[in-house]
Protein backbone atom coordinates (compact mmCIF):
# COMPACT_ATOMS: atom_id res chain seq x y z
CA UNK A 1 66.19 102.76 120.46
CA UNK A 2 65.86 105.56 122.81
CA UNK A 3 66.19 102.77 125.91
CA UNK A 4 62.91 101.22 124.04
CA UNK A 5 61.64 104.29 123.80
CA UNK A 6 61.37 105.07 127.49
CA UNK A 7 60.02 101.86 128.45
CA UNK A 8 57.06 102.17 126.02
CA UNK A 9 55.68 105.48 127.93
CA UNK A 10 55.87 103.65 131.11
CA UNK A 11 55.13 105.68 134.51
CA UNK A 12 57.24 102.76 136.89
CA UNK A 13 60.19 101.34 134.27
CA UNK A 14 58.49 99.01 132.63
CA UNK A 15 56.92 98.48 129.45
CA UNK A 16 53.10 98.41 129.52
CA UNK A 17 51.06 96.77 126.86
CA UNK A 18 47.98 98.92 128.39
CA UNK A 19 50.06 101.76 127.22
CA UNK A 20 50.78 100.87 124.06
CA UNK A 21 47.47 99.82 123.31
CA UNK A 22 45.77 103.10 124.05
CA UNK A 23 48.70 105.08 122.24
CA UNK A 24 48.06 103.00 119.11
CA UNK A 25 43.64 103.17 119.51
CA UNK A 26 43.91 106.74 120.28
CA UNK A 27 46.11 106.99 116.62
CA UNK A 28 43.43 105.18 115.09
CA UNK A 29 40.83 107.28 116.35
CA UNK A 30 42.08 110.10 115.54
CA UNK A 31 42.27 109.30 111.70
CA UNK A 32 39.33 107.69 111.53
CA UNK A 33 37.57 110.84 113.52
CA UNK A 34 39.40 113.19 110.98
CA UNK A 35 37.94 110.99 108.02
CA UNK A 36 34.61 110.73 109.53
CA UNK A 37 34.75 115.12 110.26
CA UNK A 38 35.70 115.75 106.80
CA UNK A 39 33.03 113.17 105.52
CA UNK A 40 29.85 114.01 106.93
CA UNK A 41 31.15 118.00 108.15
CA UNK A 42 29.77 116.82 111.69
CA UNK A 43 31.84 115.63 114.70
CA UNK A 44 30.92 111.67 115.69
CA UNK A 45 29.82 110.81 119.14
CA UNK A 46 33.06 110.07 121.38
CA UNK A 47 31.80 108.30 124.81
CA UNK A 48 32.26 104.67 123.36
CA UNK A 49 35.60 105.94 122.04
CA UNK A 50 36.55 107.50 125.25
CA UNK A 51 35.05 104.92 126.77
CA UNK A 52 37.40 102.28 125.00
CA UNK A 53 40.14 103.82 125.03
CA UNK A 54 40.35 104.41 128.93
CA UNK A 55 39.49 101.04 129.66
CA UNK A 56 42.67 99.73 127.84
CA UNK A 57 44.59 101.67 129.83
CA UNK A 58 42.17 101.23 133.40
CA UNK A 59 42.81 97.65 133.01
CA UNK A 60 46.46 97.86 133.01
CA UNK A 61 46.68 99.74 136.00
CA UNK A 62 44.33 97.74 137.22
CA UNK A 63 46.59 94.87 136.72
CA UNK A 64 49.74 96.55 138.13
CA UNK A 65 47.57 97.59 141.40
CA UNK A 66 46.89 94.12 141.85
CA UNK A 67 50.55 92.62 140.82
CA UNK A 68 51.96 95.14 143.62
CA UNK A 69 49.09 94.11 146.38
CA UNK A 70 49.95 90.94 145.81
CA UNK A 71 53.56 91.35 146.52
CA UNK A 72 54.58 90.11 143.20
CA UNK A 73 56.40 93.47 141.50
């Protein structure tokens, strides 16, 4: 399937969880944004959206910075 669809957005060649996860939060967000526009006519806050959303991915690269420090990847 498109080589796992290019090892699930993955920058090094490998699939990324961290990746996934903020690809599938920021498809949430944006329905539930959309609802929440149409709704009440007024755009929502977005820092603890942002805020979530970037720390899905932070701590994956987070993770990989430490795996290759390590000497482990």
């Amino acid at each position: 399937m498109m080589k796992f669809l290019q090892q699930l957005f993955s920058e090094s060649g490998e699939a990324s969880f961290s990746r996934l996860g903020a690809f599938v939060a920021l498809g949430f967000a944006c329905g539930w944004i959309t609802y929440l526009v149409f709704h009440n006519h007024v755009l929502p806050s977005l820092d603890g959206l942002t805020l979530f959303i970037a720390t899905l991915y932070g701590l994956g690269k987070a993770n990989e910075t430490l795996q290759r420090i390590l000497g482990n990847k």
